[in-house]
C-alpha atoms as a PDB file:
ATOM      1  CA  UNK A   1      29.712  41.267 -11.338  1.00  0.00           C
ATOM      2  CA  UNK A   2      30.459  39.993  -7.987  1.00  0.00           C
ATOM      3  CA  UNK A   3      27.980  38.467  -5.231  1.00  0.00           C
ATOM      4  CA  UNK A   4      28.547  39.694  -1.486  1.00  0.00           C
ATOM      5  CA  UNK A   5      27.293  39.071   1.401  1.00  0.00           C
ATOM      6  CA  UNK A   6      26.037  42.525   3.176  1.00  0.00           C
ATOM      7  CA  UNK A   7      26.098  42.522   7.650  1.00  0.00           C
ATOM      8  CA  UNK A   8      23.951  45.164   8.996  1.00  0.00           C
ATOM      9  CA  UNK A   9      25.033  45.197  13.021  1.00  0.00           C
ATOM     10  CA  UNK A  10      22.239  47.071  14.181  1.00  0.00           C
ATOM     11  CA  UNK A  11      23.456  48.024  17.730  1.00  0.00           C
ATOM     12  CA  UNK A  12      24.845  44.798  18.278  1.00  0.00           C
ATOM     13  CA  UNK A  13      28.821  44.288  18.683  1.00  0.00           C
ATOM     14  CA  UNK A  14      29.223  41.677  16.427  1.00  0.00           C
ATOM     15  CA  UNK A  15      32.369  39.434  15.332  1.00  0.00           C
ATOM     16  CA  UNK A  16      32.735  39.409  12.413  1.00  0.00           C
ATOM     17  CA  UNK A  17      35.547  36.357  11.086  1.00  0.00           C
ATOM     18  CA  UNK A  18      33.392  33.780  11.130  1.00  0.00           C
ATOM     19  CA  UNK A  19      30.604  35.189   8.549  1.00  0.00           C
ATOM     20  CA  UNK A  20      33.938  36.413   6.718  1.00  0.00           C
ATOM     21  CA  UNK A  21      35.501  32.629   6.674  1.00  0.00           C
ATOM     22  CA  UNK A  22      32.424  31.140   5.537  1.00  0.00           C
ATOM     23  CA  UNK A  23      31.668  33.500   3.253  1.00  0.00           C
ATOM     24  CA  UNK A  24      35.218  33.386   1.320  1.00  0.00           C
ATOM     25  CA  UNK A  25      34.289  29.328   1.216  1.00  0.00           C
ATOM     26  CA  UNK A  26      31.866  30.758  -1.765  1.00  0.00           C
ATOM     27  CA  UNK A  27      33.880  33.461  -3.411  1.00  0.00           C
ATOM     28  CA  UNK A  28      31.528  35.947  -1.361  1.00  0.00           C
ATOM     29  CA  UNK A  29      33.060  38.851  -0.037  1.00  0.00           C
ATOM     30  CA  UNK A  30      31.350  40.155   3.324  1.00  0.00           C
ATOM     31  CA  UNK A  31      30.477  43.874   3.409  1.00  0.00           C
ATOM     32  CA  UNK A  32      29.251  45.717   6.244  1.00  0.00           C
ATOM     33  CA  UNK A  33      26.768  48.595   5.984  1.00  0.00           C
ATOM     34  CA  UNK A  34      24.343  50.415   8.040  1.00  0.00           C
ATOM     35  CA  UNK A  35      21.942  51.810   4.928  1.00  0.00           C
ATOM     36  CA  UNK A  36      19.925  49.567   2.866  1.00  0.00           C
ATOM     37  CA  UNK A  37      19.724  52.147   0.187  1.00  0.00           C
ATOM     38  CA  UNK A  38      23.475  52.193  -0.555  1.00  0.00           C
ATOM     39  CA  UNK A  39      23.050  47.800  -0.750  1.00  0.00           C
ATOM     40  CA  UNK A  40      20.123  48.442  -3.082  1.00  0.00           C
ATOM     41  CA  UNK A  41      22.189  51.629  -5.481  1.00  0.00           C
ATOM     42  CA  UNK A  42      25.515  48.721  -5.672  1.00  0.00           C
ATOM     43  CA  UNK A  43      23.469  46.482  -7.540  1.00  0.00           C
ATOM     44  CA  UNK A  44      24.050  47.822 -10.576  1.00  0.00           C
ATOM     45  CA  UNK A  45      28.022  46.702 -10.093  1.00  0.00           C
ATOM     46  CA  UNK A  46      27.364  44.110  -7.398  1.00  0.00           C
ATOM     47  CA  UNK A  47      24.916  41.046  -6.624  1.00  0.00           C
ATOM     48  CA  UNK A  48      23.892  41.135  -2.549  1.00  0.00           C
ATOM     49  CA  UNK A  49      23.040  37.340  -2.310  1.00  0.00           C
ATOM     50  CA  UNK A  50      22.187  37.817   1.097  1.00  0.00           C
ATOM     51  CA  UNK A  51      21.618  40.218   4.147  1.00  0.00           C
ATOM     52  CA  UNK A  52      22.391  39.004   7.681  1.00  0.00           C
ATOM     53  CA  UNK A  53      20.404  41.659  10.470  1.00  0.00           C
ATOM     54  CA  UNK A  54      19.629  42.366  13.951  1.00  0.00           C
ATOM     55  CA  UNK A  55      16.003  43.310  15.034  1.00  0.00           C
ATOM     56  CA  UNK A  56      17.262  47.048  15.246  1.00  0.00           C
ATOM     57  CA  UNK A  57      19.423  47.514  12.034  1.00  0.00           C
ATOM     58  CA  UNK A  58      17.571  49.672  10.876  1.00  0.00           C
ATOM     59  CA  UNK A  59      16.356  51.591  14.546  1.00  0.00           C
ATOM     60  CA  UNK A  60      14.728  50.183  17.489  1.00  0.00           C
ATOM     61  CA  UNK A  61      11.060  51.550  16.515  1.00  0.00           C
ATOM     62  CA  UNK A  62      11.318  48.984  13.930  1.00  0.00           C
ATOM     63  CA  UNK A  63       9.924  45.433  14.344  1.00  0.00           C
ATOM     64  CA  UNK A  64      11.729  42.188  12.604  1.00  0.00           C
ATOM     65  CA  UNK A  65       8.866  42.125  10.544  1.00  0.00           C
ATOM     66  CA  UNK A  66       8.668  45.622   9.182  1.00  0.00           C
ATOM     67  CA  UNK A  67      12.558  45.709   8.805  1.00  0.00           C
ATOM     68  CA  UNK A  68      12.059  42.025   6.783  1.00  0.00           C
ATOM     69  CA  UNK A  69       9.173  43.690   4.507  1.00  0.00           C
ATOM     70  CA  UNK A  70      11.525  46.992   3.692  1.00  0.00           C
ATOM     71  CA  UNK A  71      14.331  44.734   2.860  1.00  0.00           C
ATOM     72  CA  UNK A  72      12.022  42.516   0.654  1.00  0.00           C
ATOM     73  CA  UNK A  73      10.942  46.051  -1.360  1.00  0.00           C
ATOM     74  CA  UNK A  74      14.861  47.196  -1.550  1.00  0.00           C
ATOM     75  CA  UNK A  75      16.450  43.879  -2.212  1.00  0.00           C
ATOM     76  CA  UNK A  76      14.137  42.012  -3.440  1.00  0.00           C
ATOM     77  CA  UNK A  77      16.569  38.928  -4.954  1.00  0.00           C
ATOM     78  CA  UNK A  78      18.563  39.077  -1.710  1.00  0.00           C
ATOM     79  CA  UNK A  79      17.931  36.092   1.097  1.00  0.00           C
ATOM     80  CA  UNK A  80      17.364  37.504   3.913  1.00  0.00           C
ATOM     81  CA  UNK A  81      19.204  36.073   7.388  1.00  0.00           C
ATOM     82  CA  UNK A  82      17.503  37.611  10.515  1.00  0.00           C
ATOM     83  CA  UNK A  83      20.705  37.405  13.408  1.00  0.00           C
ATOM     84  CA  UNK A  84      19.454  37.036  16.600  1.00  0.00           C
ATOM     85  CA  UNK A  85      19.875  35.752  20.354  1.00  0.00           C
ATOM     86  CA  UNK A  86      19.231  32.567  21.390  1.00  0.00           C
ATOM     87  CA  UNK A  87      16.456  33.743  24.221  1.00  0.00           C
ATOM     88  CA  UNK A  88      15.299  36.098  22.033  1.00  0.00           C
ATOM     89  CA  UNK A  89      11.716  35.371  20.996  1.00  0.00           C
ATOM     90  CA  UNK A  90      11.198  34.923  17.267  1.00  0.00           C
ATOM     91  CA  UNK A  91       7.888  33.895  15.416  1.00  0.00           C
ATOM     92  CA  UNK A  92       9.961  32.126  12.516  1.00  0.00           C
ATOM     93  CA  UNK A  93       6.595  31.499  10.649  1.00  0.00           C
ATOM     94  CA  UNK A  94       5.662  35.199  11.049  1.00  0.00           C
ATOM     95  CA  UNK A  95       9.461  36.004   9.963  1.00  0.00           C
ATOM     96  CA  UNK A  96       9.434  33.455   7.104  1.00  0.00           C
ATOM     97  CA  UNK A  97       5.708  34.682   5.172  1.00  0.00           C
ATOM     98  CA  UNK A  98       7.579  38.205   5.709  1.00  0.00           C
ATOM     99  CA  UNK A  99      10.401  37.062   3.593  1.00  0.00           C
ATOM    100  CA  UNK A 100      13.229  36.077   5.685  1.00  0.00           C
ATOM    101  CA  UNK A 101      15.468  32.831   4.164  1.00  0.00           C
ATOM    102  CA  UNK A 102      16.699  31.331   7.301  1.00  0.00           C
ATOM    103  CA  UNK A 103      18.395  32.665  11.081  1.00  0.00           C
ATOM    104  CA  UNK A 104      21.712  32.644  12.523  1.00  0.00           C
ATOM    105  CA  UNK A 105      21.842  32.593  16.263  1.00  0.00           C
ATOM    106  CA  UNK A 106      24.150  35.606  17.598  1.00  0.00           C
ATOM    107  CA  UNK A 107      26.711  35.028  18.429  1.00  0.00           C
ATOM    108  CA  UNK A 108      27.691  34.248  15.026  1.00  0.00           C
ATOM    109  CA  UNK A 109      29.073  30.627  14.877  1.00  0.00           C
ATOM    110  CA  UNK A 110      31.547  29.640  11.761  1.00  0.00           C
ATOM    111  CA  UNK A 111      29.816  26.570  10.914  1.00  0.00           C
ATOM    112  CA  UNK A 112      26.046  27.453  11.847  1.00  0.00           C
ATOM    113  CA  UNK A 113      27.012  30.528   9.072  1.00  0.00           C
ATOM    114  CA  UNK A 114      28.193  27.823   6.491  1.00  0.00           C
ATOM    115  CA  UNK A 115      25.444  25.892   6.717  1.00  0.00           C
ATOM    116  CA  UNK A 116      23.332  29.221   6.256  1.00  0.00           C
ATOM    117  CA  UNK A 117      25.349  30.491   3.141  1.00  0.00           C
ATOM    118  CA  UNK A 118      25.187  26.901   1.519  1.00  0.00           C
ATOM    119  CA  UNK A 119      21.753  27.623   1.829  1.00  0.00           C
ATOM    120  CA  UNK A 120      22.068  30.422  -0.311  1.00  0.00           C
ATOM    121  CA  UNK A 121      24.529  29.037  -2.441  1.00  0.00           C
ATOM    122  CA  UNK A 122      21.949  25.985  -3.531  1.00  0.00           C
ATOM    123  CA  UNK A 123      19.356  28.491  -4.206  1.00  0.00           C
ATOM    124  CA  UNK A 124      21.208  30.740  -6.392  1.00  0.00           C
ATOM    125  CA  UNK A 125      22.486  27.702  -8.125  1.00  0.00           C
ATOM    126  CA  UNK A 126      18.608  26.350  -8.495  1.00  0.00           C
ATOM    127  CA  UNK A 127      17.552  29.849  -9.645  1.00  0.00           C
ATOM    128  CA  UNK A 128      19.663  30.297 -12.077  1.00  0.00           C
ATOM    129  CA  UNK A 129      19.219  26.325 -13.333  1.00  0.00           C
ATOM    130  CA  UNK A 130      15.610  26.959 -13.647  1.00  0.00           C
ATOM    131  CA  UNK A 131      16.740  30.192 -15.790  1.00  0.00           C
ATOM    132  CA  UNK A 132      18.261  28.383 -18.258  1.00  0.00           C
ATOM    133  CA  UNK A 133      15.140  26.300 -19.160  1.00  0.00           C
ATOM    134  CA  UNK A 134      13.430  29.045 -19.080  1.00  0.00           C
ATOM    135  CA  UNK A 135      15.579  30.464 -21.822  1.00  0.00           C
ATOM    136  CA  UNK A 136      16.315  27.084 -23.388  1.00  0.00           C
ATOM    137  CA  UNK A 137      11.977  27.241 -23.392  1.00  0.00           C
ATOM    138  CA  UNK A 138      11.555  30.122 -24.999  1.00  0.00           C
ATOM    139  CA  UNK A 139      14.256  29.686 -27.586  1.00  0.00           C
ATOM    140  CA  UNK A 140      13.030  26.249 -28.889  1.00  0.00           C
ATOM    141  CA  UNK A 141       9.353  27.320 -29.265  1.00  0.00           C
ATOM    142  CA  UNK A 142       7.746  29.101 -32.195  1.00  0.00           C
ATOM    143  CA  UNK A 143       4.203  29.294 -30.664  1.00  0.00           C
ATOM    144  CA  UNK A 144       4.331  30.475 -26.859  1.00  0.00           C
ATOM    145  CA  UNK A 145       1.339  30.668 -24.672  1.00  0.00           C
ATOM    146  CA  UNK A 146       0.730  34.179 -22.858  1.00  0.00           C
ATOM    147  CA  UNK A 147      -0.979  34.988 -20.219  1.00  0.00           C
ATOM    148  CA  UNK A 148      -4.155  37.226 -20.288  1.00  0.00           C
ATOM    149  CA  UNK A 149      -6.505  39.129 -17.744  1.00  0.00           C
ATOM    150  CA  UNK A 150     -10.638  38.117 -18.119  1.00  0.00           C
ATOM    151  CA  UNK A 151     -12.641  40.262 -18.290  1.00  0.00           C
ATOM    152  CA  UNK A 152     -13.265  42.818 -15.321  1.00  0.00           C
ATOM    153  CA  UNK A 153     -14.816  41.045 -12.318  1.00  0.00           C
ATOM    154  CA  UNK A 154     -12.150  38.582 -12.162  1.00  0.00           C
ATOM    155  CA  UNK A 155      -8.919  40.469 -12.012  1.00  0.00           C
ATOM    156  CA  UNK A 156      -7.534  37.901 -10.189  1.00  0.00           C
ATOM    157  CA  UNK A 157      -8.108  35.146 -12.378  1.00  0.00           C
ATOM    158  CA  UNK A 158      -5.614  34.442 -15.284  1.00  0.00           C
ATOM    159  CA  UNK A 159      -5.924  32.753 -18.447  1.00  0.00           C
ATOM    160  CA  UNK A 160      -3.640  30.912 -20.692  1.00  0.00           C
ATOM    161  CA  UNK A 161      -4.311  31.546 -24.712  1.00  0.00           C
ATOM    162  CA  UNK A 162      -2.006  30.726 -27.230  1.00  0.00           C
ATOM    163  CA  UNK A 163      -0.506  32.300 -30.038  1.00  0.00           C
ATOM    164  CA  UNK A 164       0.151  30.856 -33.591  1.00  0.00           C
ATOM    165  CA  UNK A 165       1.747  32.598 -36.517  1.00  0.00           C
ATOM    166  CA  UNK A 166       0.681  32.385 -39.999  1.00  0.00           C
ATOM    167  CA  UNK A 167       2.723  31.501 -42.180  1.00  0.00           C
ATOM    168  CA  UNK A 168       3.063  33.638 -45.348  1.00  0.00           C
END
């Protein structure tokens, strides 16, 4: 499976070599596309790592915030890289509780993007670290703890309860 990186212009004209230069620094390959339904059907074949985006990829009745939350739904292990101009007003708290990883400033700067991808790169590598204990976890126990609901009235609450086998 390979990991890409996916550009979604929007309107924008944007130039592209220095998110493809960065990129290839990480064995990505860049792919630009302009439906987030096609990123989300390549999955099976293909790992998006991340999604660079202008406030109107995805049409200008959209805010960054909606177009953040539909991304989130479609790709949701993708980091998400809102692209945008340096006057442009941003609520980056706002943007981050959406979802979004980290910005890029347009226009796109070789070493800014870098810094962004390592970014990425660190977190995949820390996700799939903490997968392996996970599985290293499960593999060494015998007796796992699992999580159950209480009883209605506290759906939110959880409870831990563990398991034992008998032996025999």
């Amino acid at each position: 499976m390979t990991n890409d990186v996916v550009f979604m212009p929007g309107s924008k004209q944007i130039q592209l070599s220095p998110l493809q230069a960065a990129a290839k620094d990480f064995g990505w390959v860049v792919n630009v596309s302009r439906d987030v339904c096609e990123i989300a059907a390549a999955q099976a074949s293909r790992k998006t790592v991340a999604v660079l985006f202008c406030c109107d990829t995805l049409g200008r009745g959209y805010s960054w915030i909606e177009t953040i939350r539909l991304f989130r739904r479609a790709l949701p292990e993708a980091r998400l890289l809102p692209c945008h101009g340096f006057s442009e007003p941003i609520d980056w708290p706002e943007l981050c509780d959406a979802g979004a990883f980290h910005a890029l400033w347009l226009p796109l700067r070789e070493n800014e993007v870098r810094q962004s991808l390592g970014f990425v790169w660190e977190a995949e590598e820390r996700f799939a670290r903490s997968l392996g204990r996970l599985s290293g976890i499960a593999a060494g126990s015998s007796s796992l703890g699992t999580i159950q609901r209480l009883p209605s009235g506290r759906e939110s609450s959880l409870r831990m309860s563990s398991t034992t086998h008998a032996a025999g």
